[in-house]
C-alpha atoms as a PDB file:
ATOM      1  CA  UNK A   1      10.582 -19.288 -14.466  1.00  0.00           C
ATOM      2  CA  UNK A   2      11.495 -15.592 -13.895  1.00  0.00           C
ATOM      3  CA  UNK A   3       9.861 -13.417 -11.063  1.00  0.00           C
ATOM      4  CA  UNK A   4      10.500 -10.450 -10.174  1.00  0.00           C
ATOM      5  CA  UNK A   5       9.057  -9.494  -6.694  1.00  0.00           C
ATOM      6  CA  UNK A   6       9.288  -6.066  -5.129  1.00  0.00           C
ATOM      7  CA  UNK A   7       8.244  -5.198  -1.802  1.00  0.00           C
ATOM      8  CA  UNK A   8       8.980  -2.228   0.619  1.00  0.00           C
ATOM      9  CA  UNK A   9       5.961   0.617  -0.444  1.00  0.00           C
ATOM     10  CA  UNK A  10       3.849   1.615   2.064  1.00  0.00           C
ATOM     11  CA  UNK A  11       1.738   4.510   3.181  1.00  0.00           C
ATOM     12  CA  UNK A  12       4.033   7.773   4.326  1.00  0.00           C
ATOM     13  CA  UNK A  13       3.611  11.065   5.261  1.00  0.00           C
ATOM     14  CA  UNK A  14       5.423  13.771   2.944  1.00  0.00           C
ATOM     15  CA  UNK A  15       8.830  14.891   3.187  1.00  0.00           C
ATOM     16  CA  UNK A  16       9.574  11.029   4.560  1.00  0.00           C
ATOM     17  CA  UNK A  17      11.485   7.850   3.322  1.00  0.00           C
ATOM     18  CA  UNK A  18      10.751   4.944   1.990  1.00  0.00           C
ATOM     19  CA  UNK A  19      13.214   1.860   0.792  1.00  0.00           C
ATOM     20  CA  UNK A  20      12.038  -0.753  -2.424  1.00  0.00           C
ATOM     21  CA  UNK A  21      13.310  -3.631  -2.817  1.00  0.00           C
ATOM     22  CA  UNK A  22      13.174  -5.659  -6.196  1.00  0.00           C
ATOM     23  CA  UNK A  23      14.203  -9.352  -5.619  1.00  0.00           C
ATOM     24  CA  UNK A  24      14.849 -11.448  -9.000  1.00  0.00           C
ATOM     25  CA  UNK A  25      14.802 -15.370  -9.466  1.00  0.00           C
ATOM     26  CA  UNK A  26      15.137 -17.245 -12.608  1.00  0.00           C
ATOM     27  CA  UNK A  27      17.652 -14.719 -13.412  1.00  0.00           C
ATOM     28  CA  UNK A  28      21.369 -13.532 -13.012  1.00  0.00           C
ATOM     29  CA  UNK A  29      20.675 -10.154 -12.765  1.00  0.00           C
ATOM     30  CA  UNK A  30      23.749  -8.248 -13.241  1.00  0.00           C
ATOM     31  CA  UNK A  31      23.487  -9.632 -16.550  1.00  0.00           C
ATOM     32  CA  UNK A  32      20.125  -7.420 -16.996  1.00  0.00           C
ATOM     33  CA  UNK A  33      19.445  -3.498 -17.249  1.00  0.00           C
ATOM     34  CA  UNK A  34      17.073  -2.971 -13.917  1.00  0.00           C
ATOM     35  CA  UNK A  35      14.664  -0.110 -14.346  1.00  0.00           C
ATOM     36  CA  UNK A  36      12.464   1.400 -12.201  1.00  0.00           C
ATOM     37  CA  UNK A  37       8.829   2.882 -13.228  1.00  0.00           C
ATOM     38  CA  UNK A  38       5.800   3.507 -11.982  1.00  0.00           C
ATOM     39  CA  UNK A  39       2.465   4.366 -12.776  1.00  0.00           C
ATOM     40  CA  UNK A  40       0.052   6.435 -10.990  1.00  0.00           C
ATOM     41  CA  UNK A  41      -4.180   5.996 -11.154  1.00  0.00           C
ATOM     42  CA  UNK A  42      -5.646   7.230 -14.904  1.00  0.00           C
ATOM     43  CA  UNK A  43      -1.423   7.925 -15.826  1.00  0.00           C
ATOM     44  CA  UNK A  44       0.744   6.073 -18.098  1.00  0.00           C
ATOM     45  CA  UNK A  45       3.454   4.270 -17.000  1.00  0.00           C
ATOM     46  CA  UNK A  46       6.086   6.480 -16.060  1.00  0.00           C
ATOM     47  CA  UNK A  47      10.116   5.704 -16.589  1.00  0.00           C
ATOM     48  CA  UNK A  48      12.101   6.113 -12.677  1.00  0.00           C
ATOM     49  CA  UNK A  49      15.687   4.976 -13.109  1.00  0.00           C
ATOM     50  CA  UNK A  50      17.450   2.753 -15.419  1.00  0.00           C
ATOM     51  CA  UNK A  51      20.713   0.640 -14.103  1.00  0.00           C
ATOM     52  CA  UNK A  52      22.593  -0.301 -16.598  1.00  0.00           C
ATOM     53  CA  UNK A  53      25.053  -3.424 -17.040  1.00  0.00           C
ATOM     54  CA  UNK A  54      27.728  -0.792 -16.807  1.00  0.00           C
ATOM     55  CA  UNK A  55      27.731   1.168 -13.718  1.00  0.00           C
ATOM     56  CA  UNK A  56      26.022   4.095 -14.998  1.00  0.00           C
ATOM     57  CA  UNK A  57      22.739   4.805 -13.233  1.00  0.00           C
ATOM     58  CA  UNK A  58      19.839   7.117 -15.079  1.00  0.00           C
ATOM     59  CA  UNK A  59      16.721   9.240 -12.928  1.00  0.00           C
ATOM     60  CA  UNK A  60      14.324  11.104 -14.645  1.00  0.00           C
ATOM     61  CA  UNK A  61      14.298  14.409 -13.895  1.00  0.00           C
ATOM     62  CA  UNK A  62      11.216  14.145 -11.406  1.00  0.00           C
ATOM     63  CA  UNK A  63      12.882  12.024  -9.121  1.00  0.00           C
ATOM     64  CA  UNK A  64      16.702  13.598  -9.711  1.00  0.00           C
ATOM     65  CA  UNK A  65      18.474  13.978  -6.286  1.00  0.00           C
ATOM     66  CA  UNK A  66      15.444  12.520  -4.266  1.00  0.00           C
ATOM     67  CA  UNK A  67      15.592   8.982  -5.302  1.00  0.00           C
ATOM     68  CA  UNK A  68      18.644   6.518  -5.362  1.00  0.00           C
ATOM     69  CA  UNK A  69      18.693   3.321  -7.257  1.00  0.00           C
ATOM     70  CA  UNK A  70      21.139   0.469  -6.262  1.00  0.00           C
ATOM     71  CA  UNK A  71      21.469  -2.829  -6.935  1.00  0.00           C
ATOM     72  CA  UNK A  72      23.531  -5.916  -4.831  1.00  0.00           C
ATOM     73  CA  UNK A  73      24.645  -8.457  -7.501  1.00  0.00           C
ATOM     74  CA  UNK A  74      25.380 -10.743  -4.325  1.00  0.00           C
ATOM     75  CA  UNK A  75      21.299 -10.566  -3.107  1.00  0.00           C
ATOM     76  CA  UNK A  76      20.369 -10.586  -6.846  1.00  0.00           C
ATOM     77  CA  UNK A  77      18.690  -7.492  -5.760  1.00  0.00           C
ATOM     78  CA  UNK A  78      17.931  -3.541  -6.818  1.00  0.00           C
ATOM     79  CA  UNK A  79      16.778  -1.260  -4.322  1.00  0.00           C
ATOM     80  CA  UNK A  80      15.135   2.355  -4.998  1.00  0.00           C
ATOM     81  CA  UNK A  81      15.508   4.393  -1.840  1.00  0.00           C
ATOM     82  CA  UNK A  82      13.225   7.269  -2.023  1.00  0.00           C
ATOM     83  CA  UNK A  83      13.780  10.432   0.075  1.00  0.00           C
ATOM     84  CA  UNK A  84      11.799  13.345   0.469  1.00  0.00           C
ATOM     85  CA  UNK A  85       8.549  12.278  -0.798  1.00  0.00           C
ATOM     86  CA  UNK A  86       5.965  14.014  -2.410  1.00  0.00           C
ATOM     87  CA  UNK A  87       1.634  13.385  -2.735  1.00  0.00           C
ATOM     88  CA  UNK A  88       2.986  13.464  -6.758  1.00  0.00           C
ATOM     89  CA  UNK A  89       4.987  10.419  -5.781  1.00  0.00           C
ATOM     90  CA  UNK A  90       2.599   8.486  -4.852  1.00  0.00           C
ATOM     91  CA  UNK A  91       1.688   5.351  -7.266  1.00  0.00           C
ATOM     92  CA  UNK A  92       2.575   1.566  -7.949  1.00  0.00           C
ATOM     93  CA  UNK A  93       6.104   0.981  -8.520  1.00  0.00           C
ATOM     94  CA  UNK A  94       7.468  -1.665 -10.976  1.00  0.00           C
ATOM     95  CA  UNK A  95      10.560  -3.226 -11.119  1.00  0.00           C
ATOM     96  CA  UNK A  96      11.737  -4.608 -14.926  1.00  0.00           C
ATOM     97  CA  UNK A  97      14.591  -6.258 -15.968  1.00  0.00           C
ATOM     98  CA  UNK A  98      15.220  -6.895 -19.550  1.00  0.00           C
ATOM     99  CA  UNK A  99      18.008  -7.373 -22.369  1.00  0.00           C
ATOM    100  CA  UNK A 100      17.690  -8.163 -25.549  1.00  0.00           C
ATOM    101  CA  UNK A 101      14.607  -9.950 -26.833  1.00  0.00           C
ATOM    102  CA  UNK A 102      13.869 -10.600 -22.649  1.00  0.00           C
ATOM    103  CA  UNK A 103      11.923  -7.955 -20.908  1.00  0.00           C
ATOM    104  CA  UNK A 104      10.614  -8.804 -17.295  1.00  0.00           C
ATOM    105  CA  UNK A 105       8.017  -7.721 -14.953  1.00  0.00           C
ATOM    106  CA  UNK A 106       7.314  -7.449 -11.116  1.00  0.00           C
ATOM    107  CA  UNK A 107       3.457  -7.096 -10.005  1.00  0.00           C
ATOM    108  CA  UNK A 108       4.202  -4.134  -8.126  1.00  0.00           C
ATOM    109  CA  UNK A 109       4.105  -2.227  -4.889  1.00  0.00           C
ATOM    110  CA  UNK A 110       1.866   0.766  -3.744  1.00  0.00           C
ATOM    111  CA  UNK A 111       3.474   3.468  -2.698  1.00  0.00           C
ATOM    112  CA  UNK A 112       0.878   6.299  -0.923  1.00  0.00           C
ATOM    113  CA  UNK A 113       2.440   9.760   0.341  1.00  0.00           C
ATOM    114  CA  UNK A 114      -0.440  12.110   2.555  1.00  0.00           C
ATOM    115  CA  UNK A 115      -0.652  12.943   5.858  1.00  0.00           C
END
């Protein structure tokens, strides 16, 4: 059984930090593209950051130079370190791994940015 389970959001003031952690079992996954999205009250799903199987990593342009995506192949683990956050920022963030015909899902974390 595959599970995806990401922890790490929180409430934060802006202009702070936060780190996400995405924790995989069931799979191997360096053998998966990781992506990041989220998806924000009455808002579609939005795409974050794409790591490929390759070491190419891909932001969209909202979170370009703010956010970092990583993974550790070792902890079967991607993090999404998030710097400089904004009110817009705030939302539940996904983790998904997929390839192929696969395509998995984590149940979330809330991430809340207000002073």
């Amino acid at each position: 059984q595959v599970q995806l389970v990401e922890s790490g959001g929180g409430l934060v003031q802006p202009g702070g930090s936060l780190r996400l952690s995405c924790a995989a079992s069931g799979i191997i996954m360096r053998n998966y593209v990781m992506d990041w999205y989220r998806q924000a009250p009455g808002k579609q799903r939005e795409f974050i950051a794409s790591l490929t199987l390759g070491s190419d990593i891909n932001y969209a342009d909202s979170v370009k130079g703010r956010f970092t995506a990583s993974r550790d192949n070792a902890k079967n683990t991607v993090y999404l370190q998030m710097n400089s956050l904004k009110p817009e920022d705030t939302a539940v963030y996904y983790c998904n791994s997929w390839r192929s015909s696969e395509d998995y899902w984590g149940q979330g974390t809330q991430v809340t940015v207000s002073s």
